[in-house]
PDB file of N, CA and C in Angstrom:
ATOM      1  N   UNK A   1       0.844  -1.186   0.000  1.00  0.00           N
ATOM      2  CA  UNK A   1       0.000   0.000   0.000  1.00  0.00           C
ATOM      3  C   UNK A   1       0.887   1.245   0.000  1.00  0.00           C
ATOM      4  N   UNK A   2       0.254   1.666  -0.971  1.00  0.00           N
ATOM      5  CA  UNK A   2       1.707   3.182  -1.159  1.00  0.00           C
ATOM      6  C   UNK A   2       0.690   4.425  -0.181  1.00  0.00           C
ATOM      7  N   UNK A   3       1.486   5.039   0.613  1.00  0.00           N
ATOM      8  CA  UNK A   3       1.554   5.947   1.667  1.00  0.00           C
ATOM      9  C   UNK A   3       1.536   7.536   1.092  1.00  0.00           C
ATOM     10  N   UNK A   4       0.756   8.564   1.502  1.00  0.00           N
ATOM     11  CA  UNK A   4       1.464  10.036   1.031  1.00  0.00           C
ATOM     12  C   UNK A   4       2.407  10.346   2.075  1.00  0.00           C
ATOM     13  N   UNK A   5       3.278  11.151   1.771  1.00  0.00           N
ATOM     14  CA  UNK A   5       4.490  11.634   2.588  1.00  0.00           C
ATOM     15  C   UNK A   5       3.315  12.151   3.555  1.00  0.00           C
ATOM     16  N   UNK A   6       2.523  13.086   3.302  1.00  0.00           N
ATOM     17  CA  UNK A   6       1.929  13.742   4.401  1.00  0.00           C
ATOM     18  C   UNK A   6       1.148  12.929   5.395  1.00  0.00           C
ATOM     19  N   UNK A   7       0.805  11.642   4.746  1.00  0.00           N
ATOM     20  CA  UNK A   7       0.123  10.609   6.194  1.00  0.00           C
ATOM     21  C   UNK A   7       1.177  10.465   6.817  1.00  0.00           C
ATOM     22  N   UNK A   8       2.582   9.618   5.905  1.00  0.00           N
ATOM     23  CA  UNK A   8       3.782   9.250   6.974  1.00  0.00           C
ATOM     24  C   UNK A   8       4.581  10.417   7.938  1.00  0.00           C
ATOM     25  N   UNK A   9       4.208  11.879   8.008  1.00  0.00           N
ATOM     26  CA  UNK A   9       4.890  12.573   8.295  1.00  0.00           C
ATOM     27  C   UNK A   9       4.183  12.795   9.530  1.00  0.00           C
ATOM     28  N   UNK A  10       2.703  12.788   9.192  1.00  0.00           N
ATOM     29  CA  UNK A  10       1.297  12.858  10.592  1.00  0.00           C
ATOM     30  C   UNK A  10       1.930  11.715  11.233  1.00  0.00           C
ATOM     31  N   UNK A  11       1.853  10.808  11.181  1.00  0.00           N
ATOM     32  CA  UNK A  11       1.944   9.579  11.805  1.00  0.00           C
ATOM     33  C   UNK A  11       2.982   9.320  12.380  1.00  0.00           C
ATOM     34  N   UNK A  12       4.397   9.938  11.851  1.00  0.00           N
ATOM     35  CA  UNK A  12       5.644   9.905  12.886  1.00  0.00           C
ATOM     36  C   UNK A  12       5.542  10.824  13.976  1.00  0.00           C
ATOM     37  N   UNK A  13       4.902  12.189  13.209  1.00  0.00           N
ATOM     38  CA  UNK A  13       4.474  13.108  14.232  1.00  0.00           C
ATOM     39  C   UNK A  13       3.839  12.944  15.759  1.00  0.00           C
ATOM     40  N   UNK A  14       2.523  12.031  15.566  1.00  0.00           N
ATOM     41  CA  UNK A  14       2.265  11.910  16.470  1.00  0.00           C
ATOM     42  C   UNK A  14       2.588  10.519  17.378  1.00  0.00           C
ATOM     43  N   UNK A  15       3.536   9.543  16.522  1.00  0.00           N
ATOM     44  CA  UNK A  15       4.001   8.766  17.355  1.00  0.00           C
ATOM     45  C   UNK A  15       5.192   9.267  18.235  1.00  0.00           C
ATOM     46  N   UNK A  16       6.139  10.102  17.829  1.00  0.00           N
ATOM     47  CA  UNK A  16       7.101  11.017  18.275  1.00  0.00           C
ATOM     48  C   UNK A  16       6.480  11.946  19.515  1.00  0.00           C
ATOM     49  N   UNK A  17       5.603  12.644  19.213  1.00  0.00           N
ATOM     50  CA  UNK A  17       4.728  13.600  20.567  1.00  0.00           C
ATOM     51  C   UNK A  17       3.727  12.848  21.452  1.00  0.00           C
ATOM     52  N   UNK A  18       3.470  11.910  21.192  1.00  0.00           N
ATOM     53  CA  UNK A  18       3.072  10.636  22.475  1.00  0.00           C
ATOM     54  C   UNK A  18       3.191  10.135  22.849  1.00  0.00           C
ATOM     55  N   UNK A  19       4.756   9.958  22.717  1.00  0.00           N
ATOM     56  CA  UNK A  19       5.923   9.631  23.777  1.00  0.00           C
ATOM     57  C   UNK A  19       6.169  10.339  24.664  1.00  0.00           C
ATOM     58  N   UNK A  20       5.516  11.019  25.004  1.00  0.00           N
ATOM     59  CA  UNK A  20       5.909  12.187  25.918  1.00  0.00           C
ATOM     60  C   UNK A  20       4.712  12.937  27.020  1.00  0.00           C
ATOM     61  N   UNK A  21       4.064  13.395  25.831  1.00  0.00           N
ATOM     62  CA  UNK A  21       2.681  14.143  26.228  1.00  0.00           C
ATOM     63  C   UNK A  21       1.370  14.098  25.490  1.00  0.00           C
ATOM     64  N   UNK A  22       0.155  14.299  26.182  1.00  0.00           N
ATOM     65  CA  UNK A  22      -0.490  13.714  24.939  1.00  0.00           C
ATOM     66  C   UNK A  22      -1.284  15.322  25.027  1.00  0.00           C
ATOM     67  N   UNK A  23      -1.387  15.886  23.169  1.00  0.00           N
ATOM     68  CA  UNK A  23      -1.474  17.134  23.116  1.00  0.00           C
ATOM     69  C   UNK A  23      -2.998  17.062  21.962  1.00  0.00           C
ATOM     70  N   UNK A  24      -3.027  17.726  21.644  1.00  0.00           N
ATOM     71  CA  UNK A  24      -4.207  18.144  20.416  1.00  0.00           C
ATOM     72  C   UNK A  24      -3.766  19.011  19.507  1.00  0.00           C
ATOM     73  N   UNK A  25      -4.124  18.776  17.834  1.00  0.00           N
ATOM     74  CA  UNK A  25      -3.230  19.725  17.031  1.00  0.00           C
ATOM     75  C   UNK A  25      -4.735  20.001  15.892  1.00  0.00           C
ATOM     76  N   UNK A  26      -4.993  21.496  16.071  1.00  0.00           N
ATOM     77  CA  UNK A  26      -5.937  22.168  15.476  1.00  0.00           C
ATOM     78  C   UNK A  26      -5.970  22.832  14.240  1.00  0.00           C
ATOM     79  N   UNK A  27      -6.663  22.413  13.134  1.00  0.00           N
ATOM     80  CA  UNK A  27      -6.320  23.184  12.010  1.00  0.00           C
ATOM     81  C   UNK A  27      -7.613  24.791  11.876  1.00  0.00           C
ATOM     82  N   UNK A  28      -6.419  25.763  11.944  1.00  0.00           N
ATOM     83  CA  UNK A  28      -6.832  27.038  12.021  1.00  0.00           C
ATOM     84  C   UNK A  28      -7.716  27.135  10.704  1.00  0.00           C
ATOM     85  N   UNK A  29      -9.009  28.300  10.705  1.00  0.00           N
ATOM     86  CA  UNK A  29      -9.499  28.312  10.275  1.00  0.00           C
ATOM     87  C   UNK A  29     -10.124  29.640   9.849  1.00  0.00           C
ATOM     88  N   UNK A  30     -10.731  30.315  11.014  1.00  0.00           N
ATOM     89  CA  UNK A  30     -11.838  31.545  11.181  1.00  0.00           C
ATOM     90  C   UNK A  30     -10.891  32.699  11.937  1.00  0.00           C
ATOM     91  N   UNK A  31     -11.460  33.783  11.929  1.00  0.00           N
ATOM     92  CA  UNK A  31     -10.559  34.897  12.247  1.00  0.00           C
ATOM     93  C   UNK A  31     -10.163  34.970  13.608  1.00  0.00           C
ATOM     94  N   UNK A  32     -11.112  34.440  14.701  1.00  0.00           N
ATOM     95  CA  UNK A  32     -11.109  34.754  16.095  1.00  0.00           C
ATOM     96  C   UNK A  32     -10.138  33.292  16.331  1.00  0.00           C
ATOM     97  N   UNK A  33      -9.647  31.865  15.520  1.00  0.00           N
ATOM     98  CA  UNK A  33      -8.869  30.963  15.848  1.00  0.00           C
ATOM     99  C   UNK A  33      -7.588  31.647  15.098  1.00  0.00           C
ATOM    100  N   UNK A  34      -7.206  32.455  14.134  1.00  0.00           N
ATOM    101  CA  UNK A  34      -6.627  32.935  13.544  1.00  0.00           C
ATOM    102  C   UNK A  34      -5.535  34.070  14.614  1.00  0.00           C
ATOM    103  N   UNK A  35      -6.465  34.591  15.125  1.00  0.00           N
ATOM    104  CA  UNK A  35      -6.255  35.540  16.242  1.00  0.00           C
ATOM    105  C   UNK A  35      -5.337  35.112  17.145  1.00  0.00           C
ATOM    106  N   UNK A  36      -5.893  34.349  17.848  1.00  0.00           N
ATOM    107  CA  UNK A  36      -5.074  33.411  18.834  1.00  0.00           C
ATOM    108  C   UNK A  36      -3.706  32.403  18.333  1.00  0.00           C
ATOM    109  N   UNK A  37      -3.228  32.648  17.459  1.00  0.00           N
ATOM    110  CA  UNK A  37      -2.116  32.150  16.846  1.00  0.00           C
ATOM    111  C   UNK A  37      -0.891  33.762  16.972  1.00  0.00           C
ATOM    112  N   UNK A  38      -1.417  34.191  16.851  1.00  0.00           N
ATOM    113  CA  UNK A  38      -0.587  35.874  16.621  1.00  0.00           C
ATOM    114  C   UNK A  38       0.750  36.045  17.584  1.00  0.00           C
ATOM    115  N   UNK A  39       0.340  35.531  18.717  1.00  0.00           N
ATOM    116  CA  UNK A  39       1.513  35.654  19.765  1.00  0.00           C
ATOM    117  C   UNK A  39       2.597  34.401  19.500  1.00  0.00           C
ATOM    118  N   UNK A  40       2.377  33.734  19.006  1.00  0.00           N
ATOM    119  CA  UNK A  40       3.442  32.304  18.457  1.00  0.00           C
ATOM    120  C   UNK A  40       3.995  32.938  17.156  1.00  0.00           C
ATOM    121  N   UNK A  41       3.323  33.423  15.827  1.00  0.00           N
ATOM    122  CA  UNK A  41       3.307  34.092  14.673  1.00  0.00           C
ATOM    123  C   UNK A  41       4.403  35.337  15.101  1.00  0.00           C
ATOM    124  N   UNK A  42       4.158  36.079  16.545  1.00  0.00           N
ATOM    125  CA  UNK A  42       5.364  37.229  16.725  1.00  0.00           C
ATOM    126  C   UNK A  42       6.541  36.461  17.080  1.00  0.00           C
ATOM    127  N   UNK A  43       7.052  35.654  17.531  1.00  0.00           N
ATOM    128  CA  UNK A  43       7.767  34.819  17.604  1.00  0.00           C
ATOM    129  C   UNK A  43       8.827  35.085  16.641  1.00  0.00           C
ATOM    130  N   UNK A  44       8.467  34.379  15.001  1.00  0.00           N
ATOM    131  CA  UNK A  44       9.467  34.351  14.372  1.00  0.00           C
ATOM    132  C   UNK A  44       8.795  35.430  13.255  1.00  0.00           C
ATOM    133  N   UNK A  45       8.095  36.289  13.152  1.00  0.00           N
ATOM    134  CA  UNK A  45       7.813  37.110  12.360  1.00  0.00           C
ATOM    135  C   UNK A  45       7.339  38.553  13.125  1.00  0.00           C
ATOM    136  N   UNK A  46       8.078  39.477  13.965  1.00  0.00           N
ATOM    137  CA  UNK A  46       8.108  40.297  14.842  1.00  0.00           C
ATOM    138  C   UNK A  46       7.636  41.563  14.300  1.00  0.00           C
ATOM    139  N   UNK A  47       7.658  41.491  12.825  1.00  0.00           N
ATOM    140  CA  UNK A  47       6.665  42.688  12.397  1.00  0.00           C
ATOM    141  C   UNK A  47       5.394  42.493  12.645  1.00  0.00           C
ATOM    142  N   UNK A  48       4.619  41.346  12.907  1.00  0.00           N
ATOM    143  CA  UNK A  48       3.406  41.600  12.737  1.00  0.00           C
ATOM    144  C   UNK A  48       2.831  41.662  13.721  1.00  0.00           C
ATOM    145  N   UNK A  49       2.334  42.653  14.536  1.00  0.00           N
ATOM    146  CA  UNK A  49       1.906  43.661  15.213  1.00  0.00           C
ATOM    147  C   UNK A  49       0.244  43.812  15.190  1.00  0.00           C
ATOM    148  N   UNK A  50      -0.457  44.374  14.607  1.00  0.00           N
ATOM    149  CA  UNK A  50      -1.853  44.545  14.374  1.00  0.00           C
ATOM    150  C   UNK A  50      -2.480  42.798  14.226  1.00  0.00           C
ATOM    151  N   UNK A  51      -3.481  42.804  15.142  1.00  0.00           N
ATOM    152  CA  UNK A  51      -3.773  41.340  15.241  1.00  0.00           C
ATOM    153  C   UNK A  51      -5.423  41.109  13.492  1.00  0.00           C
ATOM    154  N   UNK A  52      -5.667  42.432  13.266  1.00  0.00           N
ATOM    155  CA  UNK A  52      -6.655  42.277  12.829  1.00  0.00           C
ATOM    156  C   UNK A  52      -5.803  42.170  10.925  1.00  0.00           C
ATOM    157  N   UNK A  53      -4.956  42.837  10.525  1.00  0.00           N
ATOM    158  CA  UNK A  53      -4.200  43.419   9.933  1.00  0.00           C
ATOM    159  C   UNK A  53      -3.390  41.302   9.536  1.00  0.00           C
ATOM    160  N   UNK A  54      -2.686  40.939  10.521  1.00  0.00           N
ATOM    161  CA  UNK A  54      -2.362  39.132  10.660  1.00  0.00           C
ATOM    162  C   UNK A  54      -3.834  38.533  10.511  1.00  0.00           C
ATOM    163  N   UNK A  55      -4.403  38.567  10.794  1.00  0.00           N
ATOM    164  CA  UNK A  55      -6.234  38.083  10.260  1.00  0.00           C
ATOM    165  C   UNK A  55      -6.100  37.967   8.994  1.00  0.00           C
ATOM    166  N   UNK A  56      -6.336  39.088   8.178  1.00  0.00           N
ATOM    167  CA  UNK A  56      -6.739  39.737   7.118  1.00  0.00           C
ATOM    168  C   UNK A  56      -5.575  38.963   5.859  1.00  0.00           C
ATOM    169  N   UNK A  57      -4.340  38.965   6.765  1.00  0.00           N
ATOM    170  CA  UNK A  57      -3.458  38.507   5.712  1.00  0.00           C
ATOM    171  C   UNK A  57      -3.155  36.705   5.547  1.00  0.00           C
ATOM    172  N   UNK A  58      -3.444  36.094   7.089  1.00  0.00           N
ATOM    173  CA  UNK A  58      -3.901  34.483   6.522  1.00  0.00           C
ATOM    174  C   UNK A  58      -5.297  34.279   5.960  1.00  0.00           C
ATOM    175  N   UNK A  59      -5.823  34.992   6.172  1.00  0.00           N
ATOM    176  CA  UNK A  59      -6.983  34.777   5.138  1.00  0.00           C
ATOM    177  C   UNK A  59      -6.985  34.610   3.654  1.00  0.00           C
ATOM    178  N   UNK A  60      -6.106  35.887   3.153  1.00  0.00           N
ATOM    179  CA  UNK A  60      -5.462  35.776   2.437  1.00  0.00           C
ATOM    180  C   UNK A  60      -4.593  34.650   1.560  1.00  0.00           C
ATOM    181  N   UNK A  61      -3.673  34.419   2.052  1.00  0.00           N
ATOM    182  CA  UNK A  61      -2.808  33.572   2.154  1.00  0.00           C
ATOM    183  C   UNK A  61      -3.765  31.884   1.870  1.00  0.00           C
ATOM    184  N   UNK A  62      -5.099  31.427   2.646  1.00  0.00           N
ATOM    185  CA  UNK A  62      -5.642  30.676   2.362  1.00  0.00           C
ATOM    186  C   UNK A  62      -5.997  30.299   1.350  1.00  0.00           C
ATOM    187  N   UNK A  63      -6.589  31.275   0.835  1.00  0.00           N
ATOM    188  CA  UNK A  63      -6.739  31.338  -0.533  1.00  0.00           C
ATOM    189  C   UNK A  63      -5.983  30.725  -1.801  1.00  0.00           C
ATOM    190  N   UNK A  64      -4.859  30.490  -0.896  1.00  0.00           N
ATOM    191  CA  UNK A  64      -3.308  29.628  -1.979  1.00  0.00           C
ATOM    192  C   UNK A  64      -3.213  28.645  -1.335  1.00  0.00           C
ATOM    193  N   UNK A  65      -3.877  27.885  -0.690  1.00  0.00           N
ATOM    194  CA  UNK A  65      -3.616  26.791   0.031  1.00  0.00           C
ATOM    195  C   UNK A  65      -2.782  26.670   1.590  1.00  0.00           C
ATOM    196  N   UNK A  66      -3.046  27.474   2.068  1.00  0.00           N
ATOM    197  CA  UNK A  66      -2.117  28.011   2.921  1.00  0.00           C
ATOM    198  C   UNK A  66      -2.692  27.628   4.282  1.00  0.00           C
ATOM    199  N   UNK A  67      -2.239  26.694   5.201  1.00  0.00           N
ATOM    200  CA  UNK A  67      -3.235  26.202   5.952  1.00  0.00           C
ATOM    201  C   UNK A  67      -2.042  26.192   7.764  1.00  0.00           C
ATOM    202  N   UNK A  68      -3.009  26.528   8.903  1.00  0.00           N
ATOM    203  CA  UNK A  68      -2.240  26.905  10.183  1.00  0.00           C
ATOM    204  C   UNK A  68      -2.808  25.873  11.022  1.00  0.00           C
ATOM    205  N   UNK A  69      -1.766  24.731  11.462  1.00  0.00           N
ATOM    206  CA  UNK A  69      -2.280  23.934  12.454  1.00  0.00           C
ATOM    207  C   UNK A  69      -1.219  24.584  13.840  1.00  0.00           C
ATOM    208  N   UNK A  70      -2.576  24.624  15.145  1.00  0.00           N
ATOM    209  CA  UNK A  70      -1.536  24.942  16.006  1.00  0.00           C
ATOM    210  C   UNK A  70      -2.474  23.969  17.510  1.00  0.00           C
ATOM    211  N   UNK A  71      -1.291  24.192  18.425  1.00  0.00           N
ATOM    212  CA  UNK A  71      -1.381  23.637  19.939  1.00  0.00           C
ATOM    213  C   UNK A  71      -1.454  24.492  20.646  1.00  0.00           C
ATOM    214  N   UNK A  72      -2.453  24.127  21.462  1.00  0.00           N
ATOM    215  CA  UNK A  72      -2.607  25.206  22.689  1.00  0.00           C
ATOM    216  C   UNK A  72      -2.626  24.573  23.954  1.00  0.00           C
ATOM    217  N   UNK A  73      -1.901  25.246  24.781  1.00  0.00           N
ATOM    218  CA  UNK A  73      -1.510  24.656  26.107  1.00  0.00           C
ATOM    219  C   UNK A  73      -2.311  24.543  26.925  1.00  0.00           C
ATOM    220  N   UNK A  74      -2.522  23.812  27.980  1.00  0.00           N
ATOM    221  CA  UNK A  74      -4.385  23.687  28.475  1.00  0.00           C
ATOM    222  C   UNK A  74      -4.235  24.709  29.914  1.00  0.00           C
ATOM    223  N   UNK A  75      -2.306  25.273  30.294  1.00  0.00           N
ATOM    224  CA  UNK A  75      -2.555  26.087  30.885  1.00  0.00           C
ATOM    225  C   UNK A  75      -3.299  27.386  30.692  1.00  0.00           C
ATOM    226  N   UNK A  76      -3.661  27.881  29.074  1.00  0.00           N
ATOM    227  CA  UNK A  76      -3.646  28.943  28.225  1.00  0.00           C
ATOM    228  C   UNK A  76      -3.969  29.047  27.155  1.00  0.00           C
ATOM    229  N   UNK A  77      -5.263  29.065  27.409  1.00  0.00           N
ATOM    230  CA  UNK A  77      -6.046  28.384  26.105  1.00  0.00           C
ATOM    231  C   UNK A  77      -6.843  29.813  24.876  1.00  0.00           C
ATOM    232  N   UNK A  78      -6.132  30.619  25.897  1.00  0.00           N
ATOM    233  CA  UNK A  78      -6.413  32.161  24.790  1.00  0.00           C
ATOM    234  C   UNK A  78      -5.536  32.131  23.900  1.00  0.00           C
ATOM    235  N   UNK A  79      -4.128  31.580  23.738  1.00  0.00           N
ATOM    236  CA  UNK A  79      -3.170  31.962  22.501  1.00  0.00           C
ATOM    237  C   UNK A  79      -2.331  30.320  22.013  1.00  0.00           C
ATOM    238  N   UNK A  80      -2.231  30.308  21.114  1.00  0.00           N
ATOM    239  CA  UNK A  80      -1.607  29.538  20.762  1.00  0.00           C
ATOM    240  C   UNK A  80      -0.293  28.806  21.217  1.00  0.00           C
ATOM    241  N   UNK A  81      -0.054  27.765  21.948  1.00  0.00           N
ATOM    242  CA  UNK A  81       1.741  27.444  22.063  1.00  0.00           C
ATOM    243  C   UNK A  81       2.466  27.519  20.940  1.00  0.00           C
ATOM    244  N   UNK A  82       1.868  26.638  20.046  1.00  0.00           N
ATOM    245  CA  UNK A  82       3.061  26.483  18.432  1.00  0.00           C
ATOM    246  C   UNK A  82       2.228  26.376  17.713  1.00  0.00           C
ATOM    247  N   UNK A  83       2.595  26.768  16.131  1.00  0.00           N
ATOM    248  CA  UNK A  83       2.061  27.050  15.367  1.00  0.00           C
ATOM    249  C   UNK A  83       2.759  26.490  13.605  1.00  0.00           C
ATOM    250  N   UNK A  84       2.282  25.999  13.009  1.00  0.00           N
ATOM    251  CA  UNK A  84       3.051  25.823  11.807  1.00  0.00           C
ATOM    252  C   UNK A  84       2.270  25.953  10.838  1.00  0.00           C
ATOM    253  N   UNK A  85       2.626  26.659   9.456  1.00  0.00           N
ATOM    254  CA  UNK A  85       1.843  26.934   8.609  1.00  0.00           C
ATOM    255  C   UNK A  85       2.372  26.442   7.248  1.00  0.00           C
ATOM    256  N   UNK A  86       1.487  25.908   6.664  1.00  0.00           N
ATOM    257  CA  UNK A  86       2.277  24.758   5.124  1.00  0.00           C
ATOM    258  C   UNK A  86       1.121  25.219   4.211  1.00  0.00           C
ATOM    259  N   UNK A  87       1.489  24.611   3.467  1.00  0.00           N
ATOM    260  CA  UNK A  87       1.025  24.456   1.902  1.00  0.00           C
ATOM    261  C   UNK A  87       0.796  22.970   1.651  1.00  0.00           C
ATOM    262  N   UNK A  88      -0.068  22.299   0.849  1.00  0.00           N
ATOM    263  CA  UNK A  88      -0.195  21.096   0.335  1.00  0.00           C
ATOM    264  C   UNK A  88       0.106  21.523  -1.042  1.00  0.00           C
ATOM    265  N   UNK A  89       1.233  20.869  -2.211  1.00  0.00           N
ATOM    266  CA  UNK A  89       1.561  21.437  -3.404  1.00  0.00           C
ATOM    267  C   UNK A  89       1.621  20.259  -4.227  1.00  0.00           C
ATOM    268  N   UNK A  90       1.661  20.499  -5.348  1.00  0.00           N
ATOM    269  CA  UNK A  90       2.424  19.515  -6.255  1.00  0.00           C
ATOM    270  C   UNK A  90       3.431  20.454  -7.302  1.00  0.00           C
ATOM    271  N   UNK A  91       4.439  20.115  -7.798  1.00  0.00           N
ATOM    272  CA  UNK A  91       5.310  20.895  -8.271  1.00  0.00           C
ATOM    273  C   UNK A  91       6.183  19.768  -9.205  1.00  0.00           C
ATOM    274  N   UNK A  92       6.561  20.674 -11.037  1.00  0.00           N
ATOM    275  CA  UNK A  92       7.118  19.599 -11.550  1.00  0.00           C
ATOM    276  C   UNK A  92       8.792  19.191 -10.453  1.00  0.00           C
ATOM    277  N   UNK A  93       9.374  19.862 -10.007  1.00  0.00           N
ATOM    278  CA  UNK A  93      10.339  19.183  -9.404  1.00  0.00           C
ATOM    279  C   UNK A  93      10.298  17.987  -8.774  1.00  0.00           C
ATOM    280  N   UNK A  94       9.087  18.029  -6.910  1.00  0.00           N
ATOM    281  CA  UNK A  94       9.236  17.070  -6.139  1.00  0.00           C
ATOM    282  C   UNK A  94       8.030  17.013  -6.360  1.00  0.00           C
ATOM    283  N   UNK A  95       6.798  16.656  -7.478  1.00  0.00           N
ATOM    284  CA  UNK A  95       5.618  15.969  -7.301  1.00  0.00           C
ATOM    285  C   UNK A  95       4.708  16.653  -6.409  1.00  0.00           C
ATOM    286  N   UNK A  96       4.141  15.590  -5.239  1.00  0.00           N
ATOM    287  CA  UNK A  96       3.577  16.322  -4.324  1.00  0.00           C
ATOM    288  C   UNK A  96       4.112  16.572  -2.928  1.00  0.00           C
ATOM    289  N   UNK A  97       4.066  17.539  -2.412  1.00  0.00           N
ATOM    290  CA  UNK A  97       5.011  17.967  -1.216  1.00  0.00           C
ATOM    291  C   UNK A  97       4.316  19.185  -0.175  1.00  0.00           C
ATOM    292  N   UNK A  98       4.774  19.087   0.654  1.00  0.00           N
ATOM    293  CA  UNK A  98       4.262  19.783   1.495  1.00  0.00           C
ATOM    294  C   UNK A  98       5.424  20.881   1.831  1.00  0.00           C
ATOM    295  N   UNK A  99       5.176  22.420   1.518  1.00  0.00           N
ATOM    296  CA  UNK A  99       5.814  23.545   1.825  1.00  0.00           C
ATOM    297  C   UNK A  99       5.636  23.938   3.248  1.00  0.00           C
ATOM    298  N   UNK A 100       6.470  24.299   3.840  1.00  0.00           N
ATOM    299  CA  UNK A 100       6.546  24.846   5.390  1.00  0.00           C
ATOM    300  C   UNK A 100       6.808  26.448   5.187  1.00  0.00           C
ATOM    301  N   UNK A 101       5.954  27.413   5.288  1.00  0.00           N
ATOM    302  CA  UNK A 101       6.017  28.764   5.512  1.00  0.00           C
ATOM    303  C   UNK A 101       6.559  28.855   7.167  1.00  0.00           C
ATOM    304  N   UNK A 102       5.726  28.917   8.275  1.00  0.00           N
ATOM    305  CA  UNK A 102       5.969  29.039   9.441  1.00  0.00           C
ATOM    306  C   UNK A 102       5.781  27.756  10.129  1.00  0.00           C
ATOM    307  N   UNK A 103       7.223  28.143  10.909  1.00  0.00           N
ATOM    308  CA  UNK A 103       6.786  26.822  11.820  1.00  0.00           C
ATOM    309  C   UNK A 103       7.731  27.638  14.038  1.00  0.00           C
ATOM    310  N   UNK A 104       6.709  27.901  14.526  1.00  0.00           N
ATOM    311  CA  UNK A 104       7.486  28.531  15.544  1.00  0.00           C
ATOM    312  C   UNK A 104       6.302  28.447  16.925  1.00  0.00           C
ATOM    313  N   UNK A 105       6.981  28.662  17.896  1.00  0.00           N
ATOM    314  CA  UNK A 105       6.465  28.508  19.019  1.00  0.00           C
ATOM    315  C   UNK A 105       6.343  29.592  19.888  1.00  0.00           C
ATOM    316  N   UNK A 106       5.459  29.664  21.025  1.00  0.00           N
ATOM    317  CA  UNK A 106       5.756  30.616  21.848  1.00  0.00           C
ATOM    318  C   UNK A 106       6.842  30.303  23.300  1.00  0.00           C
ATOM    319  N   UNK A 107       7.882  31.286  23.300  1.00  0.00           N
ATOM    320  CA  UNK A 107       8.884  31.040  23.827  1.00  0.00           C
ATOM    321  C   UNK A 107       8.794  30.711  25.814  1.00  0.00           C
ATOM    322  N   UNK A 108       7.467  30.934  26.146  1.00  0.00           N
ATOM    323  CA  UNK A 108       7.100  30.318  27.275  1.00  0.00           C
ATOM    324  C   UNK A 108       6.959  28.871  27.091  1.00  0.00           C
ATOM    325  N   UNK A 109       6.246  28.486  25.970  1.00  0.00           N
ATOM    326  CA  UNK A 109       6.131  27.028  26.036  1.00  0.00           C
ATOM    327  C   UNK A 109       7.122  26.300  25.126  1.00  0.00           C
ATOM    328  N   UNK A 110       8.320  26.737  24.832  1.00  0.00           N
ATOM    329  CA  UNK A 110       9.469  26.127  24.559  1.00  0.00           C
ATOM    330  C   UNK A 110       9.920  24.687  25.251  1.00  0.00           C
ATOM    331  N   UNK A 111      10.505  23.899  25.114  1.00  0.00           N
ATOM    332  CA  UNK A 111      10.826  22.646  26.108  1.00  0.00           C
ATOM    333  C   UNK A 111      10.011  22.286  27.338  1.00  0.00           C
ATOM    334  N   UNK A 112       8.782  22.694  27.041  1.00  0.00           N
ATOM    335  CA  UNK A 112       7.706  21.469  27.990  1.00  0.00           C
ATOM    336  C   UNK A 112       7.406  19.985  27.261  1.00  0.00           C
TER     337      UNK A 112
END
C-alpha cells in the first residue's frame, strides 16, 4: 500500500509527541482561531503587530492553500503554544510535497 508523505509525516508526528505528552493539534481556520495564533506568529515574524491586519493577511494567504495547524496549552487556552503553517503542493520538481512557511512557538512554552 503506497503511503502520502503527508500521512507518513502525521503519523511519525504523532508517534514522536506521544511519547511524551499527549497534546491536540488544530487546524486554524476563522478569524477569532486565527487571532489566537498571533503571539506564536510574533515569535518568528516580529513585524506583525496589528492582530486584525495578521487576520486579514492568513486569510489571504488561504486562498493559496495556505493552511495553520496549532497547539494550545491547556494552561492557556487564549493563545496559541506552536504554530506551523504549510502548503499542500504539487510541483514539476518534487511531485507532491508539502511547503513549510511558518513553523514557531511561543517562547514560554518552549521545552515542555
Amino acid at each position: 500500500m503506497k503511503r502520502s508523505m503527508h500521512h507518513i509525516c502525521a503519523q511519525w508526528v504523532k508517534l514522536q509527541l506521544l511519547q511524551e505528552i499527549e497534546i491536540e493539534i488544530f487546524e486554524v481556520k476563522e478569524g477569532d482561531q486565527i487571532r489566537m495564533c498571533l503571539e506564536a506568529f510574533k515569535e518568528l515574524r516580529p513585524h506583525l503587530k496589528d492582530p486584525l491586519s495578521f487576520v486579514n493577511l492568513v486569510l489571504e494567504q488561504q486562498k493559496q492553500n495556505y493552511t495553520i495547524a496549532a497547539i494550545f496549552d491547556s494552561s492557556d487556552t487564549s493563545s496559541a503554544a506552536a504554530c506551523i503553517g504549510y502548503r499542500l503542493m504539487t510541483t514539476l520538481a518534487w511531485g507532491k510535497c508539502i511547503y513549510i512557511d511558518d513553523f514557531t512557538a511561543r517562547n514560554v512554552n518552549r521545552r515542555k
